[in-house]
Structure formats: C-alpha cells, structure tokens
N, C-alpha and C. Protein backbone atom coordinates (compact mmCIF):
# COMPACT_ATOMS: atom_id res chain seq x y z
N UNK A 1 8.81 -50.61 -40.94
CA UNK A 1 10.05 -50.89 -41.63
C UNK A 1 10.78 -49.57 -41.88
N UNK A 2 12.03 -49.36 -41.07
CA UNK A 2 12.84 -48.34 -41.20
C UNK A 2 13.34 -48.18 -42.51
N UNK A 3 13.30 -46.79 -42.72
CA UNK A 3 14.24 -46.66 -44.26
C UNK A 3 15.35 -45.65 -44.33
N UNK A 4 16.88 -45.44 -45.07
CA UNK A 4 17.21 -44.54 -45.13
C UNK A 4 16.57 -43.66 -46.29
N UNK A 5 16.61 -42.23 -45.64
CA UNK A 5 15.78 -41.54 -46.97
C UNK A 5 16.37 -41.06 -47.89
N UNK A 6 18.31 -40.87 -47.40
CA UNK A 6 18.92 -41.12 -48.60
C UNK A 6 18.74 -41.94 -49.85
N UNK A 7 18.52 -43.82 -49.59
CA UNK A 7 18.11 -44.47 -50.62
C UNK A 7 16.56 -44.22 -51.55
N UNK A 8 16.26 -43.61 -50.80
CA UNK A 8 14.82 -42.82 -51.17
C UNK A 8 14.68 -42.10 -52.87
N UNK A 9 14.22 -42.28 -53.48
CA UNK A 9 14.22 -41.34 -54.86
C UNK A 9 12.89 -41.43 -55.10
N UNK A 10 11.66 -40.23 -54.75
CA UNK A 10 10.64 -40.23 -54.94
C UNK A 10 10.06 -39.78 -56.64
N UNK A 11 9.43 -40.63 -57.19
CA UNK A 11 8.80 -40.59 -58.38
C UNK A 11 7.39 -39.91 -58.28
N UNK A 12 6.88 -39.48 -57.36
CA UNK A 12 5.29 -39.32 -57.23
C UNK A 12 4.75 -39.24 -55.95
N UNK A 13 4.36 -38.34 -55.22
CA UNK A 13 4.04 -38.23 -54.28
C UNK A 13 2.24 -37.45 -53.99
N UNK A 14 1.45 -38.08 -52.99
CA UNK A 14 0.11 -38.07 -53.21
C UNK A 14 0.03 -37.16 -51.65
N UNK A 15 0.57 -35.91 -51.82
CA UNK A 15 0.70 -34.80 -50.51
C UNK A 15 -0.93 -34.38 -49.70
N UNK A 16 -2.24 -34.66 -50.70
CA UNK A 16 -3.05 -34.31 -50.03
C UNK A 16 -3.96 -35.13 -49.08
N UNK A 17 -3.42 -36.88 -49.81
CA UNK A 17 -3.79 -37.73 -49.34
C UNK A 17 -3.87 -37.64 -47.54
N UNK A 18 -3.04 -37.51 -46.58
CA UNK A 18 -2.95 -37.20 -45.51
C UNK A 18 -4.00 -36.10 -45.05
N UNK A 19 -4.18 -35.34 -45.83
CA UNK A 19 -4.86 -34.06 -45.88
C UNK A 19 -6.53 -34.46 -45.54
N UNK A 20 -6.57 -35.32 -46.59
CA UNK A 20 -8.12 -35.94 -46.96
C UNK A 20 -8.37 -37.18 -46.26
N UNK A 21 -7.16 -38.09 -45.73
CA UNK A 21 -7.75 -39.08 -44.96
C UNK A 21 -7.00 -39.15 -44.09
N UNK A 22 -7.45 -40.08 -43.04
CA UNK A 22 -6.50 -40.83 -41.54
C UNK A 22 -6.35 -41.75 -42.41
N UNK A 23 -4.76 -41.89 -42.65
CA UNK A 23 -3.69 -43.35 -42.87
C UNK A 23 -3.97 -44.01 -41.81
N UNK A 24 -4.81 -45.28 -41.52
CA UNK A 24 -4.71 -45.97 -40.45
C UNK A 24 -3.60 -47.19 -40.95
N UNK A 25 -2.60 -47.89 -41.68
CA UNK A 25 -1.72 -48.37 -41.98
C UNK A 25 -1.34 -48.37 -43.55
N UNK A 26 0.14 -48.39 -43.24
CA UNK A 26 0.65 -48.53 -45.08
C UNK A 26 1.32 -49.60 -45.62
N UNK A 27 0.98 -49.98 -46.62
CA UNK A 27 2.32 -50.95 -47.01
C UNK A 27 2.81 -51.05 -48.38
N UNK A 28 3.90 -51.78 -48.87
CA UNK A 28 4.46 -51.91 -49.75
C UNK A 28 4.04 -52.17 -50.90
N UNK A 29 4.12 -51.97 -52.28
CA UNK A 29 3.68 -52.85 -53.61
C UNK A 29 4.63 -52.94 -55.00
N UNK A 30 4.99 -53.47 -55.18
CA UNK A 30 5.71 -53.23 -56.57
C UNK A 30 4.98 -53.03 -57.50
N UNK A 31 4.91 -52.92 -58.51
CA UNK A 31 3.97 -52.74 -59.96
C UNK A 31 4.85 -53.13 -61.25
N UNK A 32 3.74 -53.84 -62.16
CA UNK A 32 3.81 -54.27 -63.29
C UNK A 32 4.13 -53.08 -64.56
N UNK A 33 5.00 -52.50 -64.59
CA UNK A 33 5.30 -51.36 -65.53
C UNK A 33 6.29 -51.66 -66.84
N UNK A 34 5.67 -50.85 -68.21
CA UNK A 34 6.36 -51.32 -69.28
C UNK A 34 7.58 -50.19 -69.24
N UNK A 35 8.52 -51.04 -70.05
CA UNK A 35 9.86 -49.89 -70.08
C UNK A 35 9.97 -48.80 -69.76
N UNK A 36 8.77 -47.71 -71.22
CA UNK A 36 8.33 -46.49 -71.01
C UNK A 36 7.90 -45.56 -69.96
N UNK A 37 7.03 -46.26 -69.24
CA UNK A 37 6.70 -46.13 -67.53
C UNK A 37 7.74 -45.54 -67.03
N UNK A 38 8.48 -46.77 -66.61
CA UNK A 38 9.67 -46.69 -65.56
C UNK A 38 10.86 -45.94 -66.46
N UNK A 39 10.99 -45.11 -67.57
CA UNK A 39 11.44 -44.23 -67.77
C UNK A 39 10.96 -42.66 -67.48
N UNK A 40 9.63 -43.07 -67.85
CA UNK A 40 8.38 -41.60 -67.73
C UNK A 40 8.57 -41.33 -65.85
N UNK A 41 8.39 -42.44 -64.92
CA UNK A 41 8.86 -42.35 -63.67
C UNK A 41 10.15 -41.94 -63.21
N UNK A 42 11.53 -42.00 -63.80
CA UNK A 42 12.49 -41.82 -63.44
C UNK A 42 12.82 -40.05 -63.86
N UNK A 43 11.96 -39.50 -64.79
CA UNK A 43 12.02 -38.12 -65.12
C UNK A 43 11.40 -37.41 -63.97
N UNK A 44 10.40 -37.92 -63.28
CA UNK A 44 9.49 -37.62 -62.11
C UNK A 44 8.34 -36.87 -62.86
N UNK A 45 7.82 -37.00 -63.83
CA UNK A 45 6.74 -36.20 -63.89
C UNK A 45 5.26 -37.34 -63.82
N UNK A 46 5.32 -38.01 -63.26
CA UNK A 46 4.11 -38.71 -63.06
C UNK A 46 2.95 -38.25 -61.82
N UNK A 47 1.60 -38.29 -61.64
CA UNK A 47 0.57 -37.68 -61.09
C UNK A 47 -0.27 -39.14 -60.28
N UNK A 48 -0.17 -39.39 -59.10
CA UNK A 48 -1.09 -39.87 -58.21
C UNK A 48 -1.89 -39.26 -57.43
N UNK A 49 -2.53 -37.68 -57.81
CA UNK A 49 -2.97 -36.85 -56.92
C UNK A 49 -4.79 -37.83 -56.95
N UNK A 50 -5.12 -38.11 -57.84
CA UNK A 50 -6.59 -38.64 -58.06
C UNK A 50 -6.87 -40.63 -57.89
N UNK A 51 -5.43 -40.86 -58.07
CA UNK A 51 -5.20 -42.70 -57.77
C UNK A 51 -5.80 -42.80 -56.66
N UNK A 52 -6.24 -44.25 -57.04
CA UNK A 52 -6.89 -45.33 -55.84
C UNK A 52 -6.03 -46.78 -56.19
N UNK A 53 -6.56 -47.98 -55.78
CA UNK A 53 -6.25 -48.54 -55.77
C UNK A 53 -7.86 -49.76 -55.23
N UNK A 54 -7.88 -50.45 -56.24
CA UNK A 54 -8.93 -51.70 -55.88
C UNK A 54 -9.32 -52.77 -56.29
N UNK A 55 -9.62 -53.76 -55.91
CA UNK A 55 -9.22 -55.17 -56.17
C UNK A 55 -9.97 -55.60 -57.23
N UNK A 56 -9.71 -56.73 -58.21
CA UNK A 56 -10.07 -57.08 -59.42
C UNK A 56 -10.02 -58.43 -59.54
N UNK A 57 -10.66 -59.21 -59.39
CA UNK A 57 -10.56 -61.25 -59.82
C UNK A 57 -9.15 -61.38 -58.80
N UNK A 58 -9.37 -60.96 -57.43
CA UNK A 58 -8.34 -61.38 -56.47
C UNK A 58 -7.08 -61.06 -57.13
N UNK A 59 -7.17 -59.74 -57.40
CA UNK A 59 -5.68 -59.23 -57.70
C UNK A 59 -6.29 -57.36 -57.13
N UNK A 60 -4.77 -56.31 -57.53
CA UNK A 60 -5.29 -54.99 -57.19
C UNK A 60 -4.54 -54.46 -58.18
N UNK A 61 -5.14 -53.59 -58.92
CA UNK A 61 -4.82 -52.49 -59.97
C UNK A 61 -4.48 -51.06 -58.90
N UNK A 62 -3.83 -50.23 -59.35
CA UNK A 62 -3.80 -48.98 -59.21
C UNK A 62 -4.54 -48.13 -60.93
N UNK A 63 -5.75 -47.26 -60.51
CA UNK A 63 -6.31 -46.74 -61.54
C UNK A 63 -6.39 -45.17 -61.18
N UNK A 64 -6.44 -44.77 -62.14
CA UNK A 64 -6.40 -43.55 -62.50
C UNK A 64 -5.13 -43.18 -62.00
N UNK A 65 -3.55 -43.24 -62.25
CA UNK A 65 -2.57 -43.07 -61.71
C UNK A 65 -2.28 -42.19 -63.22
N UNK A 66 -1.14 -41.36 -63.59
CA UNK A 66 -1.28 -40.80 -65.17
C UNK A 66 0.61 -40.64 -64.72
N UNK A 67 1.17 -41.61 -65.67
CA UNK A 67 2.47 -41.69 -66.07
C UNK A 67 2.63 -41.11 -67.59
N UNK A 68 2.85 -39.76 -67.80
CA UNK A 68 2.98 -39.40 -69.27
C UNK A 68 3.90 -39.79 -70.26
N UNK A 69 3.35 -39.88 -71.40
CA UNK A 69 4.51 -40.49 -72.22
C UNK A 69 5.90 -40.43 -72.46
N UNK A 70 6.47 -41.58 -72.88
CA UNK A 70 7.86 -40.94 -72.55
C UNK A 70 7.94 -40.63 -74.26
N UNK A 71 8.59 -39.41 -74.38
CA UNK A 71 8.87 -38.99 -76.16
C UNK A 71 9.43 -39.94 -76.98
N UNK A 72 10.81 -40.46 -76.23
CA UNK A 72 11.44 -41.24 -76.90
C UNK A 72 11.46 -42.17 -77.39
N UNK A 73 10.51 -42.90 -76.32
CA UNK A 73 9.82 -44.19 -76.93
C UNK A 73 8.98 -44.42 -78.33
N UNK A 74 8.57 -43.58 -78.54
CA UNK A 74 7.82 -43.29 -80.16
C UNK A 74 6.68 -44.22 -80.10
N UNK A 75 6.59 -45.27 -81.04
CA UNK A 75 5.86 -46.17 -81.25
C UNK A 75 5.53 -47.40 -79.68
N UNK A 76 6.65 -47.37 -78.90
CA UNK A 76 6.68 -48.54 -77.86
C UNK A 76 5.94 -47.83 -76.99
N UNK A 77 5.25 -46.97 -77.06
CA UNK A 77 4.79 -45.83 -75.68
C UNK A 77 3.66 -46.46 -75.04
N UNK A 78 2.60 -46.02 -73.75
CA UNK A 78 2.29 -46.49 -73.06
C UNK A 78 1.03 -45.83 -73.15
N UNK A 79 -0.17 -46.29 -72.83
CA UNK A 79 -1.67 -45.34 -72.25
C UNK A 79 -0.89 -45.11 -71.07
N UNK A 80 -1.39 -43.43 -70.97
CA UNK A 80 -0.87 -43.04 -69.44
C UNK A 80 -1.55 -43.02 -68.85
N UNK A 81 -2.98 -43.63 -68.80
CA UNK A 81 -3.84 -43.76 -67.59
C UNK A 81 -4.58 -44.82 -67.26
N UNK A 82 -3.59 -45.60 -67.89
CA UNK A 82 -3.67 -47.48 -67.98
C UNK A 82 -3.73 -47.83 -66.34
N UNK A 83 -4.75 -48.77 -66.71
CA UNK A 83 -4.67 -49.72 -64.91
C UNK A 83 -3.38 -50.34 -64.91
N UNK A 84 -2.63 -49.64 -63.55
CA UNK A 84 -1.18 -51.12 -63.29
C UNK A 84 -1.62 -51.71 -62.46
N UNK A 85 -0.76 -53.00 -62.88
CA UNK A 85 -1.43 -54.07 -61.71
C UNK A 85 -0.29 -54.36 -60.47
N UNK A 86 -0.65 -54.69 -59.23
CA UNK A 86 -0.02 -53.95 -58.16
C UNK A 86 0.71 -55.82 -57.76
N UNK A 87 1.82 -55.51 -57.44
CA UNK A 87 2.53 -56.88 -57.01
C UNK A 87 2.42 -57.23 -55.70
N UNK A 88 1.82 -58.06 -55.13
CA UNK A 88 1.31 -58.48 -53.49
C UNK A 88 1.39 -59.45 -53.20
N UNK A 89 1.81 -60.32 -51.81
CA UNK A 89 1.81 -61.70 -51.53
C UNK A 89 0.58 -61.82 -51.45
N UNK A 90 -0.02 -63.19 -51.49
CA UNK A 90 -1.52 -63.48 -51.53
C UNK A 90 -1.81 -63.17 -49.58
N UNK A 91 -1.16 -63.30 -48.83
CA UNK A 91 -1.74 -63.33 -47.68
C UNK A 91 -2.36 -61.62 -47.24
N UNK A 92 -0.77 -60.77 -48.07
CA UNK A 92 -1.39 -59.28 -48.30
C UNK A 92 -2.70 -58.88 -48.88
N UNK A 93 -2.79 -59.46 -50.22
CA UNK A 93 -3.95 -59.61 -50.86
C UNK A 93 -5.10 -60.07 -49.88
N UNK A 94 -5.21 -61.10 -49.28
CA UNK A 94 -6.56 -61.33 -48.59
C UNK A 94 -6.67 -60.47 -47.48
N UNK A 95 -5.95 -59.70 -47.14
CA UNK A 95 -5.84 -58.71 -45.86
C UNK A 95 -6.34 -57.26 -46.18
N UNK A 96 -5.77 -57.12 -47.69
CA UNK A 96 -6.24 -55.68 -47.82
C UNK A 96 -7.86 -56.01 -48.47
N UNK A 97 -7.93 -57.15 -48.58
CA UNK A 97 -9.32 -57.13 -49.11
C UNK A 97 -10.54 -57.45 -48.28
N UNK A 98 -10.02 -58.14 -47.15
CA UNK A 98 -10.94 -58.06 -45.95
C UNK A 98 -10.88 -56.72 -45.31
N UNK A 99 -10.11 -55.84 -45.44
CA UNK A 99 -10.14 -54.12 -45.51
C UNK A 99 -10.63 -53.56 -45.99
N UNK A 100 -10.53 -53.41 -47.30
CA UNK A 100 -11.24 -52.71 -48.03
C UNK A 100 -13.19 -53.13 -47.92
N UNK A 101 -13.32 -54.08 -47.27
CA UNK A 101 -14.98 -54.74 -47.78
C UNK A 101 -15.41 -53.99 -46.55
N UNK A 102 -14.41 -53.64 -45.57
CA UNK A 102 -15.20 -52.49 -44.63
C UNK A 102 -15.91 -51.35 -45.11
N UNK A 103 -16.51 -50.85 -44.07
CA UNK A 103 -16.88 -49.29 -44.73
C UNK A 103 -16.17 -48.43 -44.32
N UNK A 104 -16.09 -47.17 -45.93
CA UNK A 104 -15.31 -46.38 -45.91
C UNK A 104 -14.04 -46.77 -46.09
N UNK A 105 -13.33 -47.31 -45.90
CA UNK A 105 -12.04 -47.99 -46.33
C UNK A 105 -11.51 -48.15 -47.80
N UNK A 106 -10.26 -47.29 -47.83
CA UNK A 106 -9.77 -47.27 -49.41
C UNK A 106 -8.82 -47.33 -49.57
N UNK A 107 -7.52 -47.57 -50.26
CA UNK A 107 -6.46 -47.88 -50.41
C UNK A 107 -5.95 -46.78 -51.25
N UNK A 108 -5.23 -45.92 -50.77
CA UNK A 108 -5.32 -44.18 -51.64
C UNK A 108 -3.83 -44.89 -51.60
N UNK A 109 -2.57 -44.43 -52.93
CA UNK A 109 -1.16 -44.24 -52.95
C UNK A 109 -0.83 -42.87 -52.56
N UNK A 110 0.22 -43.20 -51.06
CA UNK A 110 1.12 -42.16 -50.92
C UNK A 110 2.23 -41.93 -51.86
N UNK A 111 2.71 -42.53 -51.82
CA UNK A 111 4.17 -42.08 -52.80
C UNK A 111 4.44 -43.46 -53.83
N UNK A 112 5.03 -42.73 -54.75
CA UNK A 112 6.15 -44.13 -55.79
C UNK A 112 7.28 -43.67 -55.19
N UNK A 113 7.80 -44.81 -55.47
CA UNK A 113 9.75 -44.22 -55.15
C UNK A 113 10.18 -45.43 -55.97
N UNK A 114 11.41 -45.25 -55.79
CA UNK A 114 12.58 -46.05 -56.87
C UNK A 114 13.56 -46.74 -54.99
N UNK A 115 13.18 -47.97 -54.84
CA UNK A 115 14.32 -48.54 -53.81
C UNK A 115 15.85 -48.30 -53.88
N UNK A 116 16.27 -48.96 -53.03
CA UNK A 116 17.82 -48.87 -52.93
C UNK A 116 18.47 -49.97 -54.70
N UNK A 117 17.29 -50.93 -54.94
CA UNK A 117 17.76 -51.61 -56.12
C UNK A 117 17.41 -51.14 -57.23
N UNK A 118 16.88 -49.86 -57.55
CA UNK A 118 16.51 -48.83 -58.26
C UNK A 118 14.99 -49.74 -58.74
N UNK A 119 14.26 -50.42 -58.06
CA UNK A 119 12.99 -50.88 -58.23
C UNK A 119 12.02 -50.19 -58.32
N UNK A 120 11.02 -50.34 -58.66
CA UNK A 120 9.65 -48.80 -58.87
C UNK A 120 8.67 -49.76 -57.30
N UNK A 121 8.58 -48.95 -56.43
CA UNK A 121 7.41 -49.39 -55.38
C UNK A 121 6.40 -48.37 -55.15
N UNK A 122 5.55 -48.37 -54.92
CA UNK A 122 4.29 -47.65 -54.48
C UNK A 122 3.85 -47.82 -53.22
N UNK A 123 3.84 -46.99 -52.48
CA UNK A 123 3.40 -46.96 -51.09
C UNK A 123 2.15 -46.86 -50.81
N UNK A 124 1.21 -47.70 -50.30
CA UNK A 124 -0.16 -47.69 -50.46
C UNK A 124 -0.92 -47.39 -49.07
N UNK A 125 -1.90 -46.58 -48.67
CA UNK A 125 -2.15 -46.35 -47.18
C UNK A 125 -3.54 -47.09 -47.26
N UNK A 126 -3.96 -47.81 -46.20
CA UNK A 126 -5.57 -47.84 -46.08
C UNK A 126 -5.94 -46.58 -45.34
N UNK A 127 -7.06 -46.25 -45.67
CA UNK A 127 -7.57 -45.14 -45.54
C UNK A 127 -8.87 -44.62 -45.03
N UNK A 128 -9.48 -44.09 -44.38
CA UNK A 128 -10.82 -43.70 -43.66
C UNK A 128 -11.06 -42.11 -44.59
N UNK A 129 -11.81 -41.81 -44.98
CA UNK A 129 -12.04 -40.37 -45.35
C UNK A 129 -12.35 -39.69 -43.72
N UNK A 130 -11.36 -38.15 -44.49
CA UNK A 130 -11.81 -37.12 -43.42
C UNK A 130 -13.05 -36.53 -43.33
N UNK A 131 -13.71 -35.87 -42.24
CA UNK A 131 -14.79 -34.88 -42.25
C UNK A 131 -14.09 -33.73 -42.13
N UNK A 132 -14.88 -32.17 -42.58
CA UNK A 132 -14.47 -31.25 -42.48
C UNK A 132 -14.38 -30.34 -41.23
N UNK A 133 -14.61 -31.41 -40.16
CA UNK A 133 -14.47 -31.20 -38.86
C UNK A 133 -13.03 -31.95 -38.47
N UNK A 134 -12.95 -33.07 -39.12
CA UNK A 134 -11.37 -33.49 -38.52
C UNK A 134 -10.29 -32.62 -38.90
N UNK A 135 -10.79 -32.35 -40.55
CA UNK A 135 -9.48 -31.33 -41.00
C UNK A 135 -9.47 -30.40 -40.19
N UNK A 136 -10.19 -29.26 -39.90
CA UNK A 136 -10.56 -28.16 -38.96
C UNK A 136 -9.38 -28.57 -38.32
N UNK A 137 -9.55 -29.83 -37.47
CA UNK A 137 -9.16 -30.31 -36.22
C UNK A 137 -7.57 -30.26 -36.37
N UNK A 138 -7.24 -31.10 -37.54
CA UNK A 138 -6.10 -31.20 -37.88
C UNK A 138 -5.41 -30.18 -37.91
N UNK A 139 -6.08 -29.23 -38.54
CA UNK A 139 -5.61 -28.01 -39.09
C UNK A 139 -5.03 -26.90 -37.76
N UNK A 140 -6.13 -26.95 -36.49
CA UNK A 140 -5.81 -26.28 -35.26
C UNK A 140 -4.21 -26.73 -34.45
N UNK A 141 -4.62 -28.47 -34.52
CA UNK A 141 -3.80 -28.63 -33.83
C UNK A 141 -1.85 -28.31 -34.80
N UNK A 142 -2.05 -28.68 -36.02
CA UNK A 142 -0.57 -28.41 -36.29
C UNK A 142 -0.06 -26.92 -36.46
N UNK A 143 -1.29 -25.62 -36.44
CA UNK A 143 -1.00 -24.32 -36.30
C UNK A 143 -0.39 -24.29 -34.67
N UNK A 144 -1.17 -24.66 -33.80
CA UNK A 144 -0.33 -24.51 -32.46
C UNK A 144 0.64 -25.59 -32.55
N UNK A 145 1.01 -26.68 -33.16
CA UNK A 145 2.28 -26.96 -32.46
C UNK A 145 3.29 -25.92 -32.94
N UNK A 146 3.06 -25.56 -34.15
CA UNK A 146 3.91 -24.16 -35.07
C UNK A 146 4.01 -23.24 -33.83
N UNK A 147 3.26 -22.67 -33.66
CA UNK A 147 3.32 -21.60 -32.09
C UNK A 147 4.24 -22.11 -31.24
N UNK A 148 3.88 -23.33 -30.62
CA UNK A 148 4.66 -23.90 -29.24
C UNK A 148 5.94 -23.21 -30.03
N UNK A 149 6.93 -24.36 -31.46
CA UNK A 149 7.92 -24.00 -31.09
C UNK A 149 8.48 -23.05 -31.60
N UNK A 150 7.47 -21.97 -31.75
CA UNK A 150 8.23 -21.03 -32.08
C UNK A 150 8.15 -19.92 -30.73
N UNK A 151 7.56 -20.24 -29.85
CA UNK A 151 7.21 -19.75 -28.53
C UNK A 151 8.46 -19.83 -27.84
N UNK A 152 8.88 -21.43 -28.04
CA UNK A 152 10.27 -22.01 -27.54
C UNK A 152 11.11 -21.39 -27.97
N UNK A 153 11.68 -21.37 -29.45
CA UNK A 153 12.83 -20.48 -29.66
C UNK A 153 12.63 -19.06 -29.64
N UNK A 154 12.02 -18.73 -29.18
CA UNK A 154 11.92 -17.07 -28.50
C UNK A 154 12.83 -17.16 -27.55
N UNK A 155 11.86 -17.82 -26.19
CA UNK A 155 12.64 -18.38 -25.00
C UNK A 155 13.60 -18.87 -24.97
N UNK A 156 14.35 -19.69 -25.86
CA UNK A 156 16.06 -20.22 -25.82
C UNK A 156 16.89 -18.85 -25.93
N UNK A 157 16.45 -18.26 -26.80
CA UNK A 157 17.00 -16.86 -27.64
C UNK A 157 17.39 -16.13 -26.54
N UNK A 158 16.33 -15.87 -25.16
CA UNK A 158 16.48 -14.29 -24.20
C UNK A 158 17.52 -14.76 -23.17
C-alpha cells in the first residue's frame, strides 16, 4: 500500500528494528489510546525502541511501548507503559497468530504515525531475529553499495 510521505507525521520510530531483524512483512494497526496518549504522541516524544507486540484471549496488545505523560493532563494522565490494545480485523488477527505460533517469529513495531485523518497507526513488522553473521552481512553489503555510488559520482564528475 503506497503512501504519500508528505501525509506521513511520524510519532515513534523503532530504527534498530531492521537492524536486529529481517521484516519478512508489515502491516497496519490502529490502537486503543486515551486522550493523554494521543497528545503525549503528537509532541513526539514517545519510545518503541524495546516494544513487541503479542496476542492475548484472541486479541494483540502492544507492551512495553512508553508514551510519557502528558503535564497537562494532571489528574486524567496515563501509565506510560500500559499495554495498548492493537485494532485488527479478525481475519488479520488469525493470520498474525498462525505467525507468530511459528518459530522465532515476532511482531516488533516499526513506526507510529498520525494518517492523512490525523489517526494514531502503528506499523507492525513480523519478524525473524538476526544472527551476528547476517548483520556482518548486512553491514558489508550496504558499505559497498556506499562505495559503488560514490565510485559513480567520481566517474560522472571527470
């Protein structure tokens, strides 16, 4: 599903996730958030560096996600490291859960963002953990593509 990234307004982004696993597919989720939240989100200081995501009485929480308080709220404020519960069609639901019952398979959040309807979504990847041989791997191959093009604009340059 194409997006413009203009409509894009990222709340939270999980940069090492890629780092640490092969995304073998991603998809969409809305979440159950109180006022405070989706204010504490719209400041951007919220943390998915340690979030997962895993299923509960045929539903899925996102845990350990840490949305800090919002000040203003005073008394209406929120646990910031409250389980949210993740919004999914049931056919999604039985899909990521015949996924997840694989091995190794985890549902890590790439990013929150705010949609084009200023909605809060969470981008969720299934996931394989890396070895420290893939990273290696990873790591070789995106140093040389860096080389190639900078090899290239040498060569455009003479």
């Amino acid at each position: 599903m194409a997006r413009d990234p203009a409509t894009q307004r990222f709340a939270a982004q999980n940069r090492k996730a890629r780092h640490d696993y092969l995304i073998e597919d991603t998809i969409e989720a809305g979440m159950m958030l109180t006022g405070s939240e989706v204010k504490s989100l719209r400041l951007g200081r919220a943390s998915i560096a340690e979030a997962f995501a895993a299923e509960k009485d045929g539903e899925f929480f996102l845990y350990n996600s840490y949305f800090p308080e919002y000040e203003a709220a005073k008394h209406f404020s929120h646990a910031p490291r409250r389980a949210r519960k993740l919004l999914l069609k049931k056919r999604e639901i039985s899909r990521l859960i015949g996924a997840t019952q694989r091995a190794g398979i985890t549902l890590v959040p790439l990013s929150i963002y705010f949609n084009d309807r200023g909605i809060a979504k969470v981008q969720l990847g299934l996931a394989k953990g890396k070895r420290k041989v893939d990273k290696r791997e990873a790591e070789k191959e995106r140093d040389w593509k860096r080389e190639q093009s900078r090899l290239l604009s040498r060569r455009s340059q003479d």
